[in-house]
C-alpha atoms as a PDB file:
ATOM      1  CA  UNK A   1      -9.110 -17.826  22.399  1.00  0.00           C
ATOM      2  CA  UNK A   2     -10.658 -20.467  20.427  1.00  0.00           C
ATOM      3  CA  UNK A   3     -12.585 -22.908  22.248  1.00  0.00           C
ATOM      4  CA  UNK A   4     -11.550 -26.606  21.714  1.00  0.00           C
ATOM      5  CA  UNK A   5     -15.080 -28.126  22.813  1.00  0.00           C
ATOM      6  CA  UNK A   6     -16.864 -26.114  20.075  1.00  0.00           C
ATOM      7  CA  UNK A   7     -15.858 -28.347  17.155  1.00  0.00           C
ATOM      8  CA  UNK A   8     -17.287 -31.163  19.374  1.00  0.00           C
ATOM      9  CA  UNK A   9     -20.588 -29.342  19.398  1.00  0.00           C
ATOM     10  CA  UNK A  10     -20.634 -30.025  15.488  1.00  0.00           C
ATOM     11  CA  UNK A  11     -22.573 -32.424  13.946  1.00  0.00           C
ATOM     12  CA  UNK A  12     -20.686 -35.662  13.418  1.00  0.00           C
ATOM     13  CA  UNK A  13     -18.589 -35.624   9.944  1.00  0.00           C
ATOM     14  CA  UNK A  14     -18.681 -38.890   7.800  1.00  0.00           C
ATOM     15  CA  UNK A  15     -15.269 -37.441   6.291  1.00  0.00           C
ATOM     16  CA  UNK A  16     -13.160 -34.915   7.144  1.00  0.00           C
ATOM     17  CA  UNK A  17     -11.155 -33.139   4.027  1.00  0.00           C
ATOM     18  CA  UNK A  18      -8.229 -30.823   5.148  1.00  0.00           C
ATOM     19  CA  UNK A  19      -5.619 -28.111   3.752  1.00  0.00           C
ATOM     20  CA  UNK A  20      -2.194 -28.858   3.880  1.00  0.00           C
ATOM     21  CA  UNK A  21       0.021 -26.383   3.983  1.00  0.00           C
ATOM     22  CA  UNK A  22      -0.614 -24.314   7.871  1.00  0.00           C
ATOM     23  CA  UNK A  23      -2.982 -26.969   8.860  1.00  0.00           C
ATOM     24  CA  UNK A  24      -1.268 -30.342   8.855  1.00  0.00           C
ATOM     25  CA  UNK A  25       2.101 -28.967   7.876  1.00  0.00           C
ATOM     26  CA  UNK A  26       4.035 -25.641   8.993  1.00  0.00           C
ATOM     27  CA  UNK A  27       4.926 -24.371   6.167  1.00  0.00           C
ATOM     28  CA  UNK A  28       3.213 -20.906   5.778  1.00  0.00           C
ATOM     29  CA  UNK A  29       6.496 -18.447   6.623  1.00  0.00           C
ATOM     30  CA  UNK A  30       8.163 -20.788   3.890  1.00  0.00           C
ATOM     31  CA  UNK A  31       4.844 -20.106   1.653  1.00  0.00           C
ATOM     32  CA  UNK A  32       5.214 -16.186   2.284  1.00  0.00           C
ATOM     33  CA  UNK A  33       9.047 -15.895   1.899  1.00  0.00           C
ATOM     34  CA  UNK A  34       8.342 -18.102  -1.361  1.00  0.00           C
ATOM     35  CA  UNK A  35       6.143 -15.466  -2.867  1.00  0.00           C
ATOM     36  CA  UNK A  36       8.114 -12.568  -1.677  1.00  0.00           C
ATOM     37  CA  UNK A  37      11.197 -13.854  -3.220  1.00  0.00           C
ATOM     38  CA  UNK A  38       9.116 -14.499  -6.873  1.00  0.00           C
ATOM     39  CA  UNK A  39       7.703 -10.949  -6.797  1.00  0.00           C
ATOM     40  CA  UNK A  40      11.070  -9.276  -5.897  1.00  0.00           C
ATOM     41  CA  UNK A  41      11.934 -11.600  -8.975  1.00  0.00           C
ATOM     42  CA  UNK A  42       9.199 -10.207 -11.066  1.00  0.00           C
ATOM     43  CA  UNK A  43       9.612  -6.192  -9.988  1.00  0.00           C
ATOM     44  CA  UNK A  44       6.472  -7.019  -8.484  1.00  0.00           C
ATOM     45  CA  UNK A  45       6.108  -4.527  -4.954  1.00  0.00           C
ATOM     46  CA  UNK A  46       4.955  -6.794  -2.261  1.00  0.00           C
ATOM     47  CA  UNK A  47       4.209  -6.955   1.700  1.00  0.00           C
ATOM     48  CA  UNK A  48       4.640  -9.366   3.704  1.00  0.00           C
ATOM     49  CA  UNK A  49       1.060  -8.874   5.538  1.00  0.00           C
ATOM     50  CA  UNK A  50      -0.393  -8.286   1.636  1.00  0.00           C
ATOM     51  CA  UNK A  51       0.897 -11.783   1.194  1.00  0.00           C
ATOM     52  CA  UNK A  52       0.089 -13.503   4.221  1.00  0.00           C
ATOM     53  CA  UNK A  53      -3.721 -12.559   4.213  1.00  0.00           C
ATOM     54  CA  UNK A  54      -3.437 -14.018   0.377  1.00  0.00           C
ATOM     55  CA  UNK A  55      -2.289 -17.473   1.789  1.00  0.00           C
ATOM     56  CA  UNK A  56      -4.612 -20.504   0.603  1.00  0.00           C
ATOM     57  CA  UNK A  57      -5.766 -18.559  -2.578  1.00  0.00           C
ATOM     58  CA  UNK A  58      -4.977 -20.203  -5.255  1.00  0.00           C
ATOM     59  CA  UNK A  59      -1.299 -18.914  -7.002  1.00  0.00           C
ATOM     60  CA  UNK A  60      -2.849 -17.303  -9.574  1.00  0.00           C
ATOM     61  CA  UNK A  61      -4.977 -15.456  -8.312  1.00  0.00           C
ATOM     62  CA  UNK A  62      -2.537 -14.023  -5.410  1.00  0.00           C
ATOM     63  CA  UNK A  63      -0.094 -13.207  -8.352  1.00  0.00           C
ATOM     64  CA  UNK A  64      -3.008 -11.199  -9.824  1.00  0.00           C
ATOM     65  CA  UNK A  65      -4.276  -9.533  -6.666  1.00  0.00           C
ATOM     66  CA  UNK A  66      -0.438  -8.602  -5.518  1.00  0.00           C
ATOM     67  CA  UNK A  67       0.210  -7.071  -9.129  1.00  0.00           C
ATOM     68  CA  UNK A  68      -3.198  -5.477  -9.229  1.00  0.00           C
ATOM     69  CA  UNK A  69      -2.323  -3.985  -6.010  1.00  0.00           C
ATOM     70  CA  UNK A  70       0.811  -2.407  -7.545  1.00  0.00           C
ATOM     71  CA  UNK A  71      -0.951  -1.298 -10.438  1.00  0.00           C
ATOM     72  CA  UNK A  72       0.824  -3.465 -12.768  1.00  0.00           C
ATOM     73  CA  UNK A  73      -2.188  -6.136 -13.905  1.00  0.00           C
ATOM     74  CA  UNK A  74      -0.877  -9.062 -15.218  1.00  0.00           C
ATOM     75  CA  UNK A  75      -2.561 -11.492 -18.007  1.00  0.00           C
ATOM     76  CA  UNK A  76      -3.091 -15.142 -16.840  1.00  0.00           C
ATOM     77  CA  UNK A  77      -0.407 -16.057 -18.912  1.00  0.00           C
ATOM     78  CA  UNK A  78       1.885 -14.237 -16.778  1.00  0.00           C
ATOM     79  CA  UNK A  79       0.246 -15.334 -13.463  1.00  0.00           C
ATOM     80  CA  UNK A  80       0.769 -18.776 -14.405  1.00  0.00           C
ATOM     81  CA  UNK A  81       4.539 -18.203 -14.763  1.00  0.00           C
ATOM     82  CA  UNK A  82       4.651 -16.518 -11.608  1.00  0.00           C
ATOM     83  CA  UNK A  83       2.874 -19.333  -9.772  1.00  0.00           C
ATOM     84  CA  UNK A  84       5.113 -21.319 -11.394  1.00  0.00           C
ATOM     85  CA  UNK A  85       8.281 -19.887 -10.238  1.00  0.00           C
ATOM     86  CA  UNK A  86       6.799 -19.415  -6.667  1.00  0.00           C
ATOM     87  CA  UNK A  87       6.418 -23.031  -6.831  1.00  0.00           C
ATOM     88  CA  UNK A  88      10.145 -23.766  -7.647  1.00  0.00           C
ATOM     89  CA  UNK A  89      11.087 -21.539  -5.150  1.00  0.00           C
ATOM     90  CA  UNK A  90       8.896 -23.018  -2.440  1.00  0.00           C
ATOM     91  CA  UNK A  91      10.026 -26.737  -3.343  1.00  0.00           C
ATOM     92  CA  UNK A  92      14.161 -25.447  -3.001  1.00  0.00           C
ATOM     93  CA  UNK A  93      13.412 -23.564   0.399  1.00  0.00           C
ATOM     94  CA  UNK A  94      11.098 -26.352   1.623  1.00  0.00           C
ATOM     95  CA  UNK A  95      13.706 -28.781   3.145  1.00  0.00           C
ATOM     96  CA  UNK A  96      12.834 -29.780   6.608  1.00  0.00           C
ATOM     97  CA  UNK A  97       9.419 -29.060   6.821  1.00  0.00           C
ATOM     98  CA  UNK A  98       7.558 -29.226  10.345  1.00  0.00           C
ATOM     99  CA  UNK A  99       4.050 -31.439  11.026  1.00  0.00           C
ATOM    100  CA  UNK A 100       1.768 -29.162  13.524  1.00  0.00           C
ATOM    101  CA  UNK A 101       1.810 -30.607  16.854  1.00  0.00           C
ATOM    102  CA  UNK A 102      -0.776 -33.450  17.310  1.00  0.00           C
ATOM    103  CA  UNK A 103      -1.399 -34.844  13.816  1.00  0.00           C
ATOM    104  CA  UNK A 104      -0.709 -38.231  15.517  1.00  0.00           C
ATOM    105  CA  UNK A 105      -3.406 -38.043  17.697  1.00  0.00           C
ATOM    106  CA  UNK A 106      -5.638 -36.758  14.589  1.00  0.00           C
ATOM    107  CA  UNK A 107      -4.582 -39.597  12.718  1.00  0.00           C
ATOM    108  CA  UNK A 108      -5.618 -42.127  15.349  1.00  0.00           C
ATOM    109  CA  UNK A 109      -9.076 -40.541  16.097  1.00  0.00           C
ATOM    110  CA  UNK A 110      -9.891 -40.014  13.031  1.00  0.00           C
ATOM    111  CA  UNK A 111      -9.017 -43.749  12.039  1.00  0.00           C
ATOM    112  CA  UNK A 112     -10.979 -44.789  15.558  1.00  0.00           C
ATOM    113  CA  UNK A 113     -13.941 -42.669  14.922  1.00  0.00           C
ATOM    114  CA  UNK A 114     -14.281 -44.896  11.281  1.00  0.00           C
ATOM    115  CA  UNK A 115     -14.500 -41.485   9.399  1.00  0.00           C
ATOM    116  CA  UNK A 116     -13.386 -41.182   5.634  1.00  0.00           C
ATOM    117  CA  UNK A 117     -10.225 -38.486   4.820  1.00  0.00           C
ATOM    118  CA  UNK A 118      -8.683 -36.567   2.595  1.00  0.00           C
ATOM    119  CA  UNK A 119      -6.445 -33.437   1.583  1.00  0.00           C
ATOM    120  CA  UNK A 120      -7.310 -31.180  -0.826  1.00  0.00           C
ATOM    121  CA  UNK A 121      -4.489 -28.294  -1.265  1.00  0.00           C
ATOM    122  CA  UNK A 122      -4.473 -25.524  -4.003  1.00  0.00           C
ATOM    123  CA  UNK A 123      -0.408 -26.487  -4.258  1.00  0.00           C
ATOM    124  CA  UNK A 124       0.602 -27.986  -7.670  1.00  0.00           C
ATOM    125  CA  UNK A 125       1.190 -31.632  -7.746  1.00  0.00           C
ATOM    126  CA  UNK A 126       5.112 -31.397  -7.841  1.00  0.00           C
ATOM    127  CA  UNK A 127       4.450 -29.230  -4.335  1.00  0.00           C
ATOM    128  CA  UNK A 128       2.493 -31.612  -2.798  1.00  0.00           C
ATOM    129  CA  UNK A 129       5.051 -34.484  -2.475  1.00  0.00           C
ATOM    130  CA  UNK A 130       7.596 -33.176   0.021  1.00  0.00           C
ATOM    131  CA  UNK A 131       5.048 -31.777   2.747  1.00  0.00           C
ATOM    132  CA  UNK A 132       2.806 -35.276   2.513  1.00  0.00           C
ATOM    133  CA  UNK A 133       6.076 -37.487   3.271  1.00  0.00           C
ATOM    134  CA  UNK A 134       7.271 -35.048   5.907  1.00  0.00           C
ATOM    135  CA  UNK A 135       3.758 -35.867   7.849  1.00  0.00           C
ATOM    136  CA  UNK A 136       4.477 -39.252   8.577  1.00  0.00           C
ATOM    137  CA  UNK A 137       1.547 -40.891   7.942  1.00  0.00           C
ATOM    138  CA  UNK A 138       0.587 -44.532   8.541  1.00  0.00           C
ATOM    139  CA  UNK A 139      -1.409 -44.472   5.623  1.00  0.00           C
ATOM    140  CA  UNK A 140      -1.406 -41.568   2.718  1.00  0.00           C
ATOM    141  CA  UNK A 141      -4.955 -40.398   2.020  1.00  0.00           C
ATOM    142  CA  UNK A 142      -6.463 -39.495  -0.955  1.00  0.00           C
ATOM    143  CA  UNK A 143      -5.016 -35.980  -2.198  1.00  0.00           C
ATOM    144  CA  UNK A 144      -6.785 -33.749  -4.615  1.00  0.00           C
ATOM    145  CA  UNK A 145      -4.401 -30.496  -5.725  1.00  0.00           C
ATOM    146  CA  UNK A 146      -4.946 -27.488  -7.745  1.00  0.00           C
ATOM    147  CA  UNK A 147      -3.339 -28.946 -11.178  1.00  0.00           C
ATOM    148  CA  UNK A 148      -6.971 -31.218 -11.085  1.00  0.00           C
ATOM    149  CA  UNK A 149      -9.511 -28.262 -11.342  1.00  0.00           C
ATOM    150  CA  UNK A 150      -9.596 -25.246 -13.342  1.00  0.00           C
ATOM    151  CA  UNK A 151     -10.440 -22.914 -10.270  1.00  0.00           C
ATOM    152  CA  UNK A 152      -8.792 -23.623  -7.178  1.00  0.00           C
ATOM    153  CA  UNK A 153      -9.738 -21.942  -3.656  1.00  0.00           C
ATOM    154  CA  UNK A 154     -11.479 -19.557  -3.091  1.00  0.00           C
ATOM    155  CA  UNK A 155     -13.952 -21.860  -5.395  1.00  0.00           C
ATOM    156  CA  UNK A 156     -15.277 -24.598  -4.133  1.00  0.00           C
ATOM    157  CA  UNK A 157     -14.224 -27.018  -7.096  1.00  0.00           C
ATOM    158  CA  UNK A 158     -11.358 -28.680  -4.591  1.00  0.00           C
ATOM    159  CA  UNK A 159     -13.047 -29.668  -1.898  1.00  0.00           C
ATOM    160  CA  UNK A 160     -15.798 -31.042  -4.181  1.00  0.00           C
ATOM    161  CA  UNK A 161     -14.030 -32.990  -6.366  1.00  0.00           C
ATOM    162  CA  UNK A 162     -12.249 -34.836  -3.523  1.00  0.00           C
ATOM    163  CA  UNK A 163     -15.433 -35.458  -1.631  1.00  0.00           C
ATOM    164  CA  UNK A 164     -16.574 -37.276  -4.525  1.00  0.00           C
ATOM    165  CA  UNK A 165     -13.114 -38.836  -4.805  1.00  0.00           C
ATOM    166  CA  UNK A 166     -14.230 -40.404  -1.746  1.00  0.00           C
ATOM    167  CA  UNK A 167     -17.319 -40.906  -1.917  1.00  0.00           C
ATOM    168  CA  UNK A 168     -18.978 -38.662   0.662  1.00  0.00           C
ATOM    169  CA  UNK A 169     -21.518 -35.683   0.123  1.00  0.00           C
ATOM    170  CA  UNK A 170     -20.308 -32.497   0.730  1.00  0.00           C
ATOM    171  CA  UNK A 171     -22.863 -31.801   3.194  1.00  0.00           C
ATOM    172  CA  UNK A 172     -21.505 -34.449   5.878  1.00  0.00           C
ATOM    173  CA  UNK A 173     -18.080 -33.160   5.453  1.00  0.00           C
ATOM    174  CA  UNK A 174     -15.730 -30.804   7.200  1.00  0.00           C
ATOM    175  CA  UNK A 175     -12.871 -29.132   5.767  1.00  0.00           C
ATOM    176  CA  UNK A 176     -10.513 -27.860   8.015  1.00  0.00           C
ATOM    177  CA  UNK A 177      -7.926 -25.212   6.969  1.00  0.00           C
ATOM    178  CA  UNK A 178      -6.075 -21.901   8.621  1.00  0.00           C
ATOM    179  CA  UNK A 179      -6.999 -19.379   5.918  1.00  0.00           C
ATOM    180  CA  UNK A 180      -9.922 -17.174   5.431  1.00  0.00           C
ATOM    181  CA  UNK A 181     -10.060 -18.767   1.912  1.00  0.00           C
ATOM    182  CA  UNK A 182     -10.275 -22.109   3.331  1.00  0.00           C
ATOM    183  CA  UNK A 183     -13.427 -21.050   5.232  1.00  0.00           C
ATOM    184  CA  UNK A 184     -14.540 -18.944   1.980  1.00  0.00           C
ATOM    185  CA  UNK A 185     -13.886 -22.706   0.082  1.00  0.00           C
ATOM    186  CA  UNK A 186     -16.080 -24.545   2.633  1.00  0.00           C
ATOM    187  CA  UNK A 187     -18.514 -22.478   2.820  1.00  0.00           C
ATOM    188  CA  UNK A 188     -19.572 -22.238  -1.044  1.00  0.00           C
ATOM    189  CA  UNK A 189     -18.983 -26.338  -1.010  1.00  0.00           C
ATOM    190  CA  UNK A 190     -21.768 -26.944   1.626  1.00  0.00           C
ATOM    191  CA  UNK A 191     -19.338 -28.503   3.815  1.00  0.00           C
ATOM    192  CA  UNK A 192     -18.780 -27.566   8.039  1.00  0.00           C
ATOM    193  CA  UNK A 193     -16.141 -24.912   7.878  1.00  0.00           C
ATOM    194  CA  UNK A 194     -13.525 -25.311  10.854  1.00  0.00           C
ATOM    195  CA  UNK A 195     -10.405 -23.273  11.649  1.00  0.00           C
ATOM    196  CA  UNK A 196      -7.133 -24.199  13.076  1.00  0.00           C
ATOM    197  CA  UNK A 197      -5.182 -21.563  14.372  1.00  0.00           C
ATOM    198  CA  UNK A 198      -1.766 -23.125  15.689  1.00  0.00           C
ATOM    199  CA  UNK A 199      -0.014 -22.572  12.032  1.00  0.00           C
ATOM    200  CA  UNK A 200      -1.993 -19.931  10.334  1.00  0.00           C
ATOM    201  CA  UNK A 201      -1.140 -16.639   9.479  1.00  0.00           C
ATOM    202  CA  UNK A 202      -4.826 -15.462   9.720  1.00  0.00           C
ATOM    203  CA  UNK A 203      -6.652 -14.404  13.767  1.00  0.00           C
ATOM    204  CA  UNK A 204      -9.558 -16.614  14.728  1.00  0.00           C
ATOM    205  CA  UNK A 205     -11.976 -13.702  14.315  1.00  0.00           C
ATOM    206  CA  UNK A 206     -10.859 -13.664  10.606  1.00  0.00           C
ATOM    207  CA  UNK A 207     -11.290 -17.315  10.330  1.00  0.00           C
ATOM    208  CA  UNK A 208     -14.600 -16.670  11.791  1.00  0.00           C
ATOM    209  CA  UNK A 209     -15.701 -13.844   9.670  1.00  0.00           C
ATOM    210  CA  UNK A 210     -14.851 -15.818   6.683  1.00  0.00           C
ATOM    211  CA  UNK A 211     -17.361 -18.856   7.857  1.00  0.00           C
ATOM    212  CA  UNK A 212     -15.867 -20.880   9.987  1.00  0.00           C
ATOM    213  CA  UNK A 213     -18.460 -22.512  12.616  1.00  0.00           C
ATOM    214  CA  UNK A 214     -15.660 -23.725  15.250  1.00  0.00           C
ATOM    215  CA  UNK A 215     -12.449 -23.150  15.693  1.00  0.00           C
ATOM    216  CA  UNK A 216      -9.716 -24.758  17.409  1.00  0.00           C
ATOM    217  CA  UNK A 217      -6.091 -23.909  18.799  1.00  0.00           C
ATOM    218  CA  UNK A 218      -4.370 -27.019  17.424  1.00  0.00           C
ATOM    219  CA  UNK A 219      -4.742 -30.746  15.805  1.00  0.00           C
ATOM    220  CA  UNK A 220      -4.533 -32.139  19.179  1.00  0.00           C
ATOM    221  CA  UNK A 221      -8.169 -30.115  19.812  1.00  0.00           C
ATOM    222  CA  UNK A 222      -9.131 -31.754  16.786  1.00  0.00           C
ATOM    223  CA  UNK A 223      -8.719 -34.783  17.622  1.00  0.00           C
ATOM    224  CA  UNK A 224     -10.274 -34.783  21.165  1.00  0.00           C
ATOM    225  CA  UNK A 225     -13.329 -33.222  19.184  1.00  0.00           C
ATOM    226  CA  UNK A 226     -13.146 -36.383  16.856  1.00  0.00           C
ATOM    227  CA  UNK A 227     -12.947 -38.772  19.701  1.00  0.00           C
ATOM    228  CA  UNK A 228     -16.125 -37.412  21.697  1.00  0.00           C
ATOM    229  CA  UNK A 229     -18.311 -38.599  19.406  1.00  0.00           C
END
């Protein structure tokens, strides 16, 4: 069970960058019915767990690994179509989608702690829109998406172009995400690597054996962790 005073035990961030979808927003069953329904689309054999452990890679890439996996490769010009499509899909099945519980409270420490914030999602732009206005934000913070790098997660090209979007080194950062490739991300960007279980499709013990140095059960554990400091 992960322990909500660990993240506490952390040194203090001067800017915490997050994932989007599974960590602020619950949209990862949408994610994985998303790509299910593009490779069924494609003749492209897929599982359900296959895709789920893919989640927070960036599209691409999971259209290259799933077709690998069938023994079909795939050219990047044909990933890209894919990833495409998945996104199309995604944006019609996305309706109503769901902030995880306590992003209020995460909003207000993080604003009472003084500490700089962002999102940086491997999603394409037109993705991005929907799940950002569903949070309910007071204010929206700066995004960074995967149509603004060439390499996406599991690189570490994301989180380090929107630390310097802000204006923080990546060294006094934390990214928080659900996925092993979030972790995988942090870890290669010299940032604190923390793991949020409440809307992930990953176990804690994967988050941790991807890099993550705390992990916590939801937003609201977050936020306590924010507000000890």
């Amino acid at each position: 069970m992960p322990d909500p005073a660990e993240a506490a035990s952390l040194p203090r961030p001067a800017a915490v960058i997050f994932d989007l979808d599974g960590t602020l927003i619950d949209t990862v069953g949408t994610r994985i019915d998303a790509w299910l329904e593009v490779f069924d689309r494609f003749d492209l054999p897929a599982r359900r767990d296959q895709v789920a452990q893919l989640i927070g890679v960036d599209g691409r890439r999971l259209a290259r690994e799933i077709a690998a996996a069938a023994g079909r490769p795939i050219d990047d010009e044909r990933a890209e179509e894919i990833d495409r499509a998945c996104g199309e899909i995604f944006e019609d099945r996305n309706r109503n989608p769901r902030p995880l519980p306590g992003l209020p409270a995460l909003e207000e420490a993080i604003k009472a702690a003084d500490i700089e914030w962002a999102i940086a999602t491997s999603s394409r732009r037109e993705q991005v829109a929907t799940s950002v206005r569903a949070l309910g934000l007071r204010s929206e913070p700066t995004i960074v998406d995967g149509s603004q790098v060439e390499h996406a997660k599991p690189e570490p090209d994301l989180l380090l172009l929107a630390a310097r979007q802000i204006g923080v080194e990546p060294g006094r950062c934390w990214y928080v995400g659900d996925s092993t490739w979030d972790m995988v991300s942090a870890v290669a960007a010299g940032m604190l690597a923390v793991g949020v279980t409440a809307g992930s499709a990953v176990s804690e013990e994967g988050l941790r054996s991807a890099g993550a140095q705390a992990v916590v059960p939801t937003l609201d554990a977050l936020a306590v962790a924010l507000g000890s400091r």
